[in-house]
N, C-alpha and C. Protein backbone atom coordinates (compact mmCIF):
# COMPACT_ATOMS: atom_id res chain seq x y z
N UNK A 1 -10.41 12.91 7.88
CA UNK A 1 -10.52 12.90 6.44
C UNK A 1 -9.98 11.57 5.93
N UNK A 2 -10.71 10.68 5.31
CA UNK A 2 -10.29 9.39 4.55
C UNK A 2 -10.21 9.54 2.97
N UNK A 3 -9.07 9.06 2.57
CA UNK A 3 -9.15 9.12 0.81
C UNK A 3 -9.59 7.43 0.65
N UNK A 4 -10.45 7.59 -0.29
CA UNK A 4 -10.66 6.18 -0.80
C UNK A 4 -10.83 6.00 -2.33
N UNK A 5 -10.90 5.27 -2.22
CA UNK A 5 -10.27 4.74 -3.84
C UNK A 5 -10.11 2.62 -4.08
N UNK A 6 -10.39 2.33 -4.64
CA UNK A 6 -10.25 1.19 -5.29
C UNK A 6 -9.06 0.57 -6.24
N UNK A 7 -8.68 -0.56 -5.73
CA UNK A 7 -7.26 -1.38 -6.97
C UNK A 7 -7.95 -2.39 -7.38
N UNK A 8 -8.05 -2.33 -8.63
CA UNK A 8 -8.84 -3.41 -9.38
C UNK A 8 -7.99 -4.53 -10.32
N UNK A 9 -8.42 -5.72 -10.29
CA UNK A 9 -7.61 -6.43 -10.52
C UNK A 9 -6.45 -6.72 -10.42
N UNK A 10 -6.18 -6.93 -9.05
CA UNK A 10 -4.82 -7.33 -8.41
C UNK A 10 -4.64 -9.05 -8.61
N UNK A 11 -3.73 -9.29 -9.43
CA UNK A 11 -3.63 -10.96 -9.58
C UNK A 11 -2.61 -11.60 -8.81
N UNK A 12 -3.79 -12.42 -8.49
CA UNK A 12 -2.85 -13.61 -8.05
C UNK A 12 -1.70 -14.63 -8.60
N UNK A 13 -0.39 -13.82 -8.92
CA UNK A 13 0.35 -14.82 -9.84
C UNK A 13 1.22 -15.88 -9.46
N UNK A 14 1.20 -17.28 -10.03
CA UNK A 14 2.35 -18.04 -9.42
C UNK A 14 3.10 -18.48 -10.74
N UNK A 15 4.58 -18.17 -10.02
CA UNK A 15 5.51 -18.45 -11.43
C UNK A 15 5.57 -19.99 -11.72
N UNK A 16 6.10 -20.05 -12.81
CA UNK A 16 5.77 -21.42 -13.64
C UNK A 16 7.12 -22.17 -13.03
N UNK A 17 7.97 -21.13 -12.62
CA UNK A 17 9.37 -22.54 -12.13
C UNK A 17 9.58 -21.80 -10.49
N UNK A 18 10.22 -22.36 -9.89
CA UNK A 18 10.92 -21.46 -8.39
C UNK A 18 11.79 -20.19 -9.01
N UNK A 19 11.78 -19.28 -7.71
CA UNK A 19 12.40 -18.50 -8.07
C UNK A 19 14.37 -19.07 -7.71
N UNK A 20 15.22 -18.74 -8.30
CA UNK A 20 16.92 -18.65 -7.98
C UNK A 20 17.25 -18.14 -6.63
N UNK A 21 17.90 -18.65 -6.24
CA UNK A 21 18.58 -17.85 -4.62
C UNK A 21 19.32 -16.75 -4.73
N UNK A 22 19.47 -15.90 -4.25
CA UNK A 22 20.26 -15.30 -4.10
C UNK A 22 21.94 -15.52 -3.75
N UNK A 23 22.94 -15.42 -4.56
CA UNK A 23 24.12 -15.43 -4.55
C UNK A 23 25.15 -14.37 -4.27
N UNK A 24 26.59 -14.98 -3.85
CA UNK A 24 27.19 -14.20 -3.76
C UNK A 24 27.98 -13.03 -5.43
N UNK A 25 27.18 -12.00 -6.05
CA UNK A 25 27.56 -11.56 -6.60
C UNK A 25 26.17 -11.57 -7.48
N UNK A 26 25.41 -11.68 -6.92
CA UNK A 26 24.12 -12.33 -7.94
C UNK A 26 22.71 -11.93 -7.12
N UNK A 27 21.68 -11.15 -7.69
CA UNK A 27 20.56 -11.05 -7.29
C UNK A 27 19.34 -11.88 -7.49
N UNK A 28 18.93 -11.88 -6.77
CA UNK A 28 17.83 -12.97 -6.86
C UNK A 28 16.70 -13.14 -8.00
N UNK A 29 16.47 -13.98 -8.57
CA UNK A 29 15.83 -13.78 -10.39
C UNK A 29 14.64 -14.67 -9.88
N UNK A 30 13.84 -14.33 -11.02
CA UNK A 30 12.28 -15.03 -10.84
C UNK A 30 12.19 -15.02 -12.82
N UNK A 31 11.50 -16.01 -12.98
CA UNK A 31 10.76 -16.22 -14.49
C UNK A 31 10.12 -15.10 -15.30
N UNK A 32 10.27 -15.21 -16.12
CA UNK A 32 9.01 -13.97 -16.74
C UNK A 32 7.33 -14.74 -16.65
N UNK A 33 7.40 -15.63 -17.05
CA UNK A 33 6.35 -16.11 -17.23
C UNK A 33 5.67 -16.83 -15.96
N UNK A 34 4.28 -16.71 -15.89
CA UNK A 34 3.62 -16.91 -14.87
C UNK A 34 2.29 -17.56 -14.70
N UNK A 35 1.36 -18.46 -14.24
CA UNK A 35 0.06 -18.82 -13.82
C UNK A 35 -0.40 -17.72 -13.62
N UNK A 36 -1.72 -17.27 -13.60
CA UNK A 36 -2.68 -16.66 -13.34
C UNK A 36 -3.59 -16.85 -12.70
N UNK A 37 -3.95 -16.96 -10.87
CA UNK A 37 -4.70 -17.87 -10.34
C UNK A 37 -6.08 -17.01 -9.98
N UNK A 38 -6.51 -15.93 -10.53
CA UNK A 38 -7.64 -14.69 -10.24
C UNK A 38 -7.38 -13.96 -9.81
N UNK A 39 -8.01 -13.26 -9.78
CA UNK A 39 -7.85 -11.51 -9.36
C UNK A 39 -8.91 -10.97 -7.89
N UNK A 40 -8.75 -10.06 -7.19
CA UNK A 40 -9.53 -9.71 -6.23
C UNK A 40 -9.38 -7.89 -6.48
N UNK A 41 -10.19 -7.29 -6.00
CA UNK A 41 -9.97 -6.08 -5.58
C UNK A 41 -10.28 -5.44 -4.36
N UNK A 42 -9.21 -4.63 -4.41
CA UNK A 42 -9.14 -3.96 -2.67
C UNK A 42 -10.11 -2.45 -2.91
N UNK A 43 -10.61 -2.26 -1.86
CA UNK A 43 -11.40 -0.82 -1.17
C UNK A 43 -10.73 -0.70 -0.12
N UNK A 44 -10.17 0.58 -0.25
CA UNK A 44 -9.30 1.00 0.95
C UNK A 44 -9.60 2.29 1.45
N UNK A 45 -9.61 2.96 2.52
CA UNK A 45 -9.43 4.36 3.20
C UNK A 45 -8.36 4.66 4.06
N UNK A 46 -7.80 5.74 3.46
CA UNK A 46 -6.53 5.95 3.64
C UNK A 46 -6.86 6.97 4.93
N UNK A 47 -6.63 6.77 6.40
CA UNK A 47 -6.66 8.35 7.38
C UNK A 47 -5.68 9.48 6.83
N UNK A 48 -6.10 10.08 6.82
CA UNK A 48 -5.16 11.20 6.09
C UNK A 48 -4.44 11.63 7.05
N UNK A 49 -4.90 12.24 8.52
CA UNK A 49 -3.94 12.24 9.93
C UNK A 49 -3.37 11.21 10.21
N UNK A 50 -3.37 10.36 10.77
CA UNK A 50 -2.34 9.21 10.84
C UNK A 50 -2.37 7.86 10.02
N UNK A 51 -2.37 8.46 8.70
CA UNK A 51 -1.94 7.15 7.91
C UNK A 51 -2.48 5.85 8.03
N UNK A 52 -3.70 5.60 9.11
CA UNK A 52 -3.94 4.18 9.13
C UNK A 52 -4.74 3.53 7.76
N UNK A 53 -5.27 2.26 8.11
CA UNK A 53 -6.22 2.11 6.43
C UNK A 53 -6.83 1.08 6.79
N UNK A 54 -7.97 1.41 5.91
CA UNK A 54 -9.31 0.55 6.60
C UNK A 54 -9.38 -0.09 5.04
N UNK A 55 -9.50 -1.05 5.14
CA UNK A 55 -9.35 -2.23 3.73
C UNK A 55 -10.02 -3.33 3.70
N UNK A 56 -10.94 -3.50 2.28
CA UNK A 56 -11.69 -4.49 2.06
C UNK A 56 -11.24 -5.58 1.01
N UNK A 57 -11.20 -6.67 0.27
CA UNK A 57 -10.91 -7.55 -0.29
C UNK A 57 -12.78 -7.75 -0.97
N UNK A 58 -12.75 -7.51 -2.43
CA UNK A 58 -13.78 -7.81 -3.16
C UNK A 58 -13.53 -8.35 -4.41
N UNK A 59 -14.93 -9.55 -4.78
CA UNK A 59 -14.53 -10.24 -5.73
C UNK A 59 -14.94 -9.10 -7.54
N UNK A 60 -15.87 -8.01 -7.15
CA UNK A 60 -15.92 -6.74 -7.82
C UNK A 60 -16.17 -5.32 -7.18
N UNK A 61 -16.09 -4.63 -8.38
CA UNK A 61 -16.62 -3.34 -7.57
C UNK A 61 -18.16 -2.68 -7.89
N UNK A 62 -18.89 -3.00 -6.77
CA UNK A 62 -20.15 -2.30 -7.52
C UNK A 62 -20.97 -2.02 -6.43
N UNK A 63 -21.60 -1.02 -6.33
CA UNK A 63 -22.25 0.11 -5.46
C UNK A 63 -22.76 -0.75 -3.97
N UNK A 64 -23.49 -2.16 -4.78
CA UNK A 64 -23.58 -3.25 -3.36
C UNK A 64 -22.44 -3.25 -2.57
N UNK A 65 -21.25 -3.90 -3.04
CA UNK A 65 -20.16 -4.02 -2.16
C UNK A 65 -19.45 -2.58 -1.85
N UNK A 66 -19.34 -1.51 -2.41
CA UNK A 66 -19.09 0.16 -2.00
C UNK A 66 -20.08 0.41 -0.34
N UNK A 67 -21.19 0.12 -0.57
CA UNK A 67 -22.16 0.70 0.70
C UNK A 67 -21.86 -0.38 1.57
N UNK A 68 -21.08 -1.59 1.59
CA UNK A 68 -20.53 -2.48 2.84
C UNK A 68 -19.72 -1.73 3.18
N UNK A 69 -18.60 -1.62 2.31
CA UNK A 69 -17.68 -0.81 2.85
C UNK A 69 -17.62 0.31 3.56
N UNK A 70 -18.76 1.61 2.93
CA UNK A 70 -18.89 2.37 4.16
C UNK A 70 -19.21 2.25 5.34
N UNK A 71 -20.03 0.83 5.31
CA UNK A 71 -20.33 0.51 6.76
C UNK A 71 -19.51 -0.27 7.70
N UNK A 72 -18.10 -0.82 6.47
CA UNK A 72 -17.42 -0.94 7.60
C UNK A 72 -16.55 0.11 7.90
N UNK A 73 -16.61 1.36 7.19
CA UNK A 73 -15.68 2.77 7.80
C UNK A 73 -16.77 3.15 8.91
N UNK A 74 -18.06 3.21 8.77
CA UNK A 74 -18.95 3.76 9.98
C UNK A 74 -18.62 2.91 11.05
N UNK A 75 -18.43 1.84 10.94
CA UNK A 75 -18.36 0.99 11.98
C UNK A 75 -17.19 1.42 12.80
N UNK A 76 -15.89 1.31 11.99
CA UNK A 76 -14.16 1.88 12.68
C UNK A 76 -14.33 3.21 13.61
N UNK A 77 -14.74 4.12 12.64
CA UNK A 77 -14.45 5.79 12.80
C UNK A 77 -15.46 5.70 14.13
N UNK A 78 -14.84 6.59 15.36
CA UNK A 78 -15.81 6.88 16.31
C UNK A 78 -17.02 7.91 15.66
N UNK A 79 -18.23 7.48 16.77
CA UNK A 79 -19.48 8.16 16.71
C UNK A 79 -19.76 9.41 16.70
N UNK A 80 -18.36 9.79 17.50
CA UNK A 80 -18.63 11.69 17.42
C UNK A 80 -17.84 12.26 16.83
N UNK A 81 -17.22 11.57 15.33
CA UNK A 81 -16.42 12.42 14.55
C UNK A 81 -17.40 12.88 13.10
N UNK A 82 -17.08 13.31 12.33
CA UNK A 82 -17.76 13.60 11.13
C UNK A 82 -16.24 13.21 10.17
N UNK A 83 -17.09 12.42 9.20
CA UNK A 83 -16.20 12.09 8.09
C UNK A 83 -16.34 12.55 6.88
N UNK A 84 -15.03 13.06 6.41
CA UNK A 84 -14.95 13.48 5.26
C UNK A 84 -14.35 12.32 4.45
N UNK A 85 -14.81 12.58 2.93
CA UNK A 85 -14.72 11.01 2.37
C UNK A 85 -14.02 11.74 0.83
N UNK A 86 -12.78 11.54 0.41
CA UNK A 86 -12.05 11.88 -0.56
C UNK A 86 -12.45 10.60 -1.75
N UNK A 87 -13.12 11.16 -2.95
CA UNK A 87 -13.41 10.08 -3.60
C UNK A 87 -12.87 10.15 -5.15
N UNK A 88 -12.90 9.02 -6.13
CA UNK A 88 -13.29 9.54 -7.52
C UNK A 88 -14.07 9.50 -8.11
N UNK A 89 -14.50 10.15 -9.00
CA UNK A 89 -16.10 9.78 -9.84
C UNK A 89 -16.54 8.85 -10.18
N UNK A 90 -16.08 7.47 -9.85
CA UNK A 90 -16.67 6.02 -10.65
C UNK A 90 -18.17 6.00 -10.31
N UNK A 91 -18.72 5.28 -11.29
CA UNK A 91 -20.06 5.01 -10.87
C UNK A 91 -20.55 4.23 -9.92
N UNK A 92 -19.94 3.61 -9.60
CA UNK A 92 -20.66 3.04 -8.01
C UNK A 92 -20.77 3.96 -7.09
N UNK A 93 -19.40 4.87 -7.32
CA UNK A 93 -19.64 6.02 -5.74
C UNK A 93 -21.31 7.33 -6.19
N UNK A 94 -21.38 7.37 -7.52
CA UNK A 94 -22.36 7.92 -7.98
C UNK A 94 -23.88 7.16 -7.69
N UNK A 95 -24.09 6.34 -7.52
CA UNK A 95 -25.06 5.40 -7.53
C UNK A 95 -26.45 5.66 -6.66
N UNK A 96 -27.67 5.72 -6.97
CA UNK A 96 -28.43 6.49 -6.38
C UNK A 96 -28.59 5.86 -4.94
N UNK A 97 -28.51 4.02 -4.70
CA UNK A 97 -28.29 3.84 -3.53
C UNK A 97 -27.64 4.34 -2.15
N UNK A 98 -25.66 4.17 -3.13
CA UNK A 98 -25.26 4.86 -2.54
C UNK A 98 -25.47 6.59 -2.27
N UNK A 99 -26.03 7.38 -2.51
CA UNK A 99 -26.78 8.61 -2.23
C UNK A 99 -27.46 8.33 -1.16
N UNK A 100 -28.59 7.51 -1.37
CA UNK A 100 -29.47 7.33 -0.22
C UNK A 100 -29.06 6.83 1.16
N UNK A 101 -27.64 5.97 0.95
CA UNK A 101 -27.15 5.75 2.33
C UNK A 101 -26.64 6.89 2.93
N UNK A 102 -25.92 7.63 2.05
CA UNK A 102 -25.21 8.83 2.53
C UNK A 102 -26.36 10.03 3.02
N UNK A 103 -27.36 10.09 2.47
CA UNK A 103 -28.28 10.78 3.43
C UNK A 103 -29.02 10.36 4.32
N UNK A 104 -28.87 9.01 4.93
CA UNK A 104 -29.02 8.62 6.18
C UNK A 104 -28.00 8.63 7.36
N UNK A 105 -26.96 8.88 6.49
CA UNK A 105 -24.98 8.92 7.56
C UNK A 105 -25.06 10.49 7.28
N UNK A 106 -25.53 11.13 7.93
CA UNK A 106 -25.44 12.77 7.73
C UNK A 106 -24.17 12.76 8.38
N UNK A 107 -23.18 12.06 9.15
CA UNK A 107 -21.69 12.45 9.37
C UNK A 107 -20.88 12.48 8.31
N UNK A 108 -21.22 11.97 7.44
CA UNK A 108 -20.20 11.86 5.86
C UNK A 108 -20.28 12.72 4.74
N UNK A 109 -19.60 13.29 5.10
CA UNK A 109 -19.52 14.30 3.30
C UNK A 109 -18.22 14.08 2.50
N UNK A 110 -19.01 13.69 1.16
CA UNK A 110 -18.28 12.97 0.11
C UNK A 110 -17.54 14.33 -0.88
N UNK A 111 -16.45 14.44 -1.09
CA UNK A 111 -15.37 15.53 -1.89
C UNK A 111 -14.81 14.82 -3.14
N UNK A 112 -15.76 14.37 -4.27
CA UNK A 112 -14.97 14.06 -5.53
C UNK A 112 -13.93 14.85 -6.46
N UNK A 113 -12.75 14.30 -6.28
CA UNK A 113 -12.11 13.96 -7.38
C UNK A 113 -12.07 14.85 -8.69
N UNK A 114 -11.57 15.84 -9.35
CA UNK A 114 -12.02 15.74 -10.74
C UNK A 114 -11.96 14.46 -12.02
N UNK A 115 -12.50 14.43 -12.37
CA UNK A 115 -12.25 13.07 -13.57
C UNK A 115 -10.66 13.29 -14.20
N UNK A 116 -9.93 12.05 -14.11
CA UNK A 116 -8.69 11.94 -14.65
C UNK A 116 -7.84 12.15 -13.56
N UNK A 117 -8.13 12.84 -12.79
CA UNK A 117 -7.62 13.71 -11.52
C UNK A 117 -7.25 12.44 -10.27
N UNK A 118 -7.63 10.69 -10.43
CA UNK A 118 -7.38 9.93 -9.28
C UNK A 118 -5.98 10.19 -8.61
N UNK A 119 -4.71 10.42 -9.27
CA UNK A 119 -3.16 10.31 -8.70
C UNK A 119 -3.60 11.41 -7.64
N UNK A 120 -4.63 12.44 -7.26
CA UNK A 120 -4.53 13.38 -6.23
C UNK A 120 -4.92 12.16 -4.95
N UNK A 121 -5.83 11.77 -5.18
CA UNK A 121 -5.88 10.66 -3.95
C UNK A 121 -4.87 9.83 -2.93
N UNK A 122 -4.78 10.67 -1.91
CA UNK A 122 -3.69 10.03 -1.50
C UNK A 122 -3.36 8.74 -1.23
N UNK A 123 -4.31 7.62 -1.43
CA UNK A 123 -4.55 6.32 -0.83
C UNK A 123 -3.57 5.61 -2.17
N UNK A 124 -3.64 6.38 -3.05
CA UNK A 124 -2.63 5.52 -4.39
C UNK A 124 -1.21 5.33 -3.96
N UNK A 125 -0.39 6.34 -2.90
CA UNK A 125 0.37 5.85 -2.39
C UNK A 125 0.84 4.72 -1.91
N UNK A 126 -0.58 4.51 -1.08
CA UNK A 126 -0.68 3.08 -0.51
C UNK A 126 -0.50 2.21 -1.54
N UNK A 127 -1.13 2.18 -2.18
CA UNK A 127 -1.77 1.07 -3.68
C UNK A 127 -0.14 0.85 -3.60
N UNK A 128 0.30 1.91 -4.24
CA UNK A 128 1.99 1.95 -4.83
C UNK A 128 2.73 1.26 -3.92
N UNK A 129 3.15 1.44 -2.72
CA UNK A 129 3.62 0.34 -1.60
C UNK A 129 3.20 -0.83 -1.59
N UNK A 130 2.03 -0.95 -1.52
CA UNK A 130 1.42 -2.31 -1.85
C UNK A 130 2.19 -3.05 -2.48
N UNK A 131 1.94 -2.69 -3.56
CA UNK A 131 2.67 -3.60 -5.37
C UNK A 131 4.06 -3.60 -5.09
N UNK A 132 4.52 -2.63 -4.72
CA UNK A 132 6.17 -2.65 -4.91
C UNK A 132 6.53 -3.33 -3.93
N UNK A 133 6.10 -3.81 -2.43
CA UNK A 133 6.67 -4.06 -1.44
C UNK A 133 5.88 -5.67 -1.28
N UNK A 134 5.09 -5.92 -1.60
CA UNK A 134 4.31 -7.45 -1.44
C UNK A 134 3.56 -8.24 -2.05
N UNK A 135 3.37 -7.62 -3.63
CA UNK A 135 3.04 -8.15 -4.39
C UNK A 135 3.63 -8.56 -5.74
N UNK A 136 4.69 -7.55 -6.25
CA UNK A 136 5.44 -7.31 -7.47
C UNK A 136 6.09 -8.98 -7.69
N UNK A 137 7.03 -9.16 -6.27
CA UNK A 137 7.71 -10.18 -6.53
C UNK A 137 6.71 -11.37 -5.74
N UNK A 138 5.83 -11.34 -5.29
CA UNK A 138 5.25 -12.74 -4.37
C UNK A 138 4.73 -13.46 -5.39
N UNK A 139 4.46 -14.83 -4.75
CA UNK A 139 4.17 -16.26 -5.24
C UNK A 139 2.85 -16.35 -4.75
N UNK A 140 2.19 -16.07 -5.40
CA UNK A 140 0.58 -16.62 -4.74
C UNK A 140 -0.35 -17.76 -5.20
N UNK A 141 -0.84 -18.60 -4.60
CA UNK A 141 -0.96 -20.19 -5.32
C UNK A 141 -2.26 -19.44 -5.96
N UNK A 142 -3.28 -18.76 -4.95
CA UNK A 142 -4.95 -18.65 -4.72
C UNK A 142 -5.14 -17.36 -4.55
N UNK A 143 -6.23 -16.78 -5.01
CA UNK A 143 -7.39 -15.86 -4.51
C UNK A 143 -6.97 -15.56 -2.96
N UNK A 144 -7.03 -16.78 -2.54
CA UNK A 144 -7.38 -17.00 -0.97
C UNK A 144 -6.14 -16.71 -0.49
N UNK A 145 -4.67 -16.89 -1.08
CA UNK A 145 -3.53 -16.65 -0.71
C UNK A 145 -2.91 -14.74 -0.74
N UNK A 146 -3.53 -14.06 -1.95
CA UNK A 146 -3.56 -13.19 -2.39
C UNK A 146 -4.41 -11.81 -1.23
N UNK A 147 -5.48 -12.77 -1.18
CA UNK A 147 -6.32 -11.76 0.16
C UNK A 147 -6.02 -12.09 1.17
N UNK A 148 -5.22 -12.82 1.65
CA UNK A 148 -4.30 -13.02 3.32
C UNK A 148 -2.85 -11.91 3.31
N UNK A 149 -2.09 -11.97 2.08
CA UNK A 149 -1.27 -11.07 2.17
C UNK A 149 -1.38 -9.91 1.72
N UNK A 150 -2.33 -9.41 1.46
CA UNK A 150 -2.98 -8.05 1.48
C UNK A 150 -3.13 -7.95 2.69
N UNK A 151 -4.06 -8.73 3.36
CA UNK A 151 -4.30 -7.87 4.54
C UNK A 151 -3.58 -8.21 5.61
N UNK A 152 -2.21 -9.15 5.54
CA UNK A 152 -1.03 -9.09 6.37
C UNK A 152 -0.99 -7.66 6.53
N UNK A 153 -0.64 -6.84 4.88
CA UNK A 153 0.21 -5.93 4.62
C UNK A 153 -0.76 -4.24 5.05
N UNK A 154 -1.81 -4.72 5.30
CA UNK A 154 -2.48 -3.63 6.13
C UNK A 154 -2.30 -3.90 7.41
N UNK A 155 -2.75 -5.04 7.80
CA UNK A 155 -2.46 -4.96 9.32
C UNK A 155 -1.14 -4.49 9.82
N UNK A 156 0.40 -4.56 8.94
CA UNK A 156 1.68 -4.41 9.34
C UNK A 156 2.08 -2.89 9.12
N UNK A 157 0.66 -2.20 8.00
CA UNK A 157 0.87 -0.63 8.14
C UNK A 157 0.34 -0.27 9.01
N UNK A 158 -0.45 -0.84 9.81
CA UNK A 158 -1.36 0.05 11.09
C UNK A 158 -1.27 0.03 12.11
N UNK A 159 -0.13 -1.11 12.31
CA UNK A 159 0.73 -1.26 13.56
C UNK A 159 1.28 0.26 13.97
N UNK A 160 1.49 0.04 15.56
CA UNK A 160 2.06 1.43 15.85
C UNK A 160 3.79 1.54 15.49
N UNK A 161 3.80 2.82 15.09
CA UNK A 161 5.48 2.66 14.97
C UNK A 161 6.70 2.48 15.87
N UNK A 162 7.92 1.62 15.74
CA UNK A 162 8.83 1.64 16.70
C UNK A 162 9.93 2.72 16.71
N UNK A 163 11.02 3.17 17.41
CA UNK A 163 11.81 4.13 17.51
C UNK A 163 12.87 3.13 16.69
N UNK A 164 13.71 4.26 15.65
CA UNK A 164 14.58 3.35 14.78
C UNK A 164 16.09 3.33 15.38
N UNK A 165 16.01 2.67 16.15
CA UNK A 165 17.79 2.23 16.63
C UNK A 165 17.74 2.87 17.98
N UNK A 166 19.38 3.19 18.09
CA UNK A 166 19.37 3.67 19.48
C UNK A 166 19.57 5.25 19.35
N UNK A 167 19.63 5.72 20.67
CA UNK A 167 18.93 7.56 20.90
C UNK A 167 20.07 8.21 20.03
N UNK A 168 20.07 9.51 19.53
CA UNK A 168 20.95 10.21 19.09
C UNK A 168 21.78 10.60 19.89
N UNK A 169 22.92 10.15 18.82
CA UNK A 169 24.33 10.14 19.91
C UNK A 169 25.16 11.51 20.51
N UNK A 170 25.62 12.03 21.64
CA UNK A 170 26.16 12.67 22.43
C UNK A 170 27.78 13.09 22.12
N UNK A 171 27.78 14.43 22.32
CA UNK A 171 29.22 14.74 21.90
C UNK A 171 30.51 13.70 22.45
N UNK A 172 29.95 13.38 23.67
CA UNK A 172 31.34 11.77 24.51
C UNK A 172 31.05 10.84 23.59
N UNK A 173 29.89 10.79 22.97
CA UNK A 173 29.99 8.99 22.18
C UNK A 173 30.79 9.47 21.21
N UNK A 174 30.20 10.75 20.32
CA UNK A 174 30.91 10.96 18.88
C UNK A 174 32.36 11.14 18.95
N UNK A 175 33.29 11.43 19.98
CA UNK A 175 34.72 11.59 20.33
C UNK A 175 35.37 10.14 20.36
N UNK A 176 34.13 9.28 20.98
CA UNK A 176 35.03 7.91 20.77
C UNK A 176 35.00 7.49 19.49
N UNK A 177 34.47 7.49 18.71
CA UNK A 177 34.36 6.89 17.54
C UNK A 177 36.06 7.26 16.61
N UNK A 178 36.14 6.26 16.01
CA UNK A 178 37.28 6.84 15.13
C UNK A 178 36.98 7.15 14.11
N UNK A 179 37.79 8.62 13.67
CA UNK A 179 37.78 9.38 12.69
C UNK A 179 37.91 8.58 11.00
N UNK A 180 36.96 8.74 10.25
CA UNK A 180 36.93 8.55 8.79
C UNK A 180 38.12 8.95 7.75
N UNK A 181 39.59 8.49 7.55
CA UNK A 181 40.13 9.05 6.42
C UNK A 181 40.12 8.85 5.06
N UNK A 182 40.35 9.73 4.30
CA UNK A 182 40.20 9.19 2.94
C UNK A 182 41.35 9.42 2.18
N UNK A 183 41.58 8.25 1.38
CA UNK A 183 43.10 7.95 1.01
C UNK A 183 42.61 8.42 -0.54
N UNK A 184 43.62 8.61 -1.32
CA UNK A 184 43.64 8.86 -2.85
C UNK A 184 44.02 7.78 -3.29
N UNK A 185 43.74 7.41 -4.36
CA UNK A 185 43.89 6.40 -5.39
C UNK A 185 45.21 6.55 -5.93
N UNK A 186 46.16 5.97 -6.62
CA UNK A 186 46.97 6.14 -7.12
C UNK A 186 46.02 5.49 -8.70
N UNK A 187 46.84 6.28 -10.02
CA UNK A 187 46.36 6.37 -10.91
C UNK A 187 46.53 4.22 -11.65
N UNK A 188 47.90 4.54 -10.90
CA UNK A 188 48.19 3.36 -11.29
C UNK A 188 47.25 1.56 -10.51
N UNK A 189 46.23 2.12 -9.54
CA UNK A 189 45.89 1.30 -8.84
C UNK A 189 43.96 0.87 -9.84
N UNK A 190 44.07 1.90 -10.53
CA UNK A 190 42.74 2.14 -10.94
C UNK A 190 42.77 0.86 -12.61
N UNK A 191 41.80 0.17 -12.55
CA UNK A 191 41.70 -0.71 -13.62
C UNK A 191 41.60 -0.15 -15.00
N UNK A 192 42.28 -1.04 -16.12
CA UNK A 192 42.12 -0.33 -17.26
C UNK A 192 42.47 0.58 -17.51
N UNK A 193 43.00 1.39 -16.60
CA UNK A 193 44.33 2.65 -16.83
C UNK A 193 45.61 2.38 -17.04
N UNK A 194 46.01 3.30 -18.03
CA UNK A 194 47.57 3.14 -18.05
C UNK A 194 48.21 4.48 -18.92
């Protein structure tokens, strides 16, 4: 099962000064104001079993560039699966072309969306990671800079996952460790009290 869905107008912004370093006591600041170097939009399919994502970079969205895209999900997905295709009602996915491809891919059956209803799509998750994790704060000169770290940021979700640290620890490790105490404050130690 793939959710798909479209982010439209993702810009390429570059701020007007550098961003500040980060300091001791001090978080790292960026400008309000910004260049505007164009916009691209992503087509994505989200695997709903293991999370991978199949992602396109387009300069719009319209039923031409929609029926590439399925062909590059026909292309990914093996030959002997049947795909289910989680969509929303936009008109490109409506499009009589696209119809006619889809009744030549008899493996694909398309499950729209109710109208208004896109946040059910699970691929907005993605979207949401996206923005918050590699785009919110990045510097992008270009178009061309903008669609490289997009699809850094797919290729780095579809990587396989690593084990986080070392194994869970054993009643002999947890005995060595030293015990946590917690001291009380004295009233008099606390600021602005008296």
């Amino acid at each position: 099962m793939l959710s798909v869905d479209e982010k439209s107008q993702i810009k390429a912004l570059d701020r007007t000064q550098p961003a500040l370093p980060v300091n001791k006591g001090r978080l790292a600041t960026m400008t309000h104001d910004y260049k505007r170097n164009g916009t691209t939009t992503l087509v994505a399919a989200l695997n709903v079993l293991d999370g991978a994502i199949i992602g396109r970079n387009m300069q719009r969205h319209r039923h031409q560039k929609f029926i590439r895209f399925l062909n590059a999900v026909d292309a990914e997905v093996p030959i002997d699966k049947a795909v289910h295709v989680v969509l929303d009602d936009d008109a490109a996915h409506k499009h009589h072309k696209v119809r006619a491809w889809l009744n030549r891919h008899q493996r694909f059956t398309i499950h729209f969306t109710p109208t208004s209803f896109s946040w059910l799509n699970a691929v907005e998750g993605f979207f949401a990671k996206l923005s918050k994790r590699r785009l919110k704060r990045g510097v992008l000169h270009s178009v061309v800079d903008l669609q490289a770290a997009i699809n850094r940021y797919i290729a780095e979700h579809n990587r396989p996952p690593k084990p986080l640290g070392p194994p869970i620890p054993t009643k002999s490790s947890l005995r060595s460790k030293p015990s946590v105490r917690f001291h009380r404050l004295e009233r008099s130690s606390w600021p602005y009290c008296e």
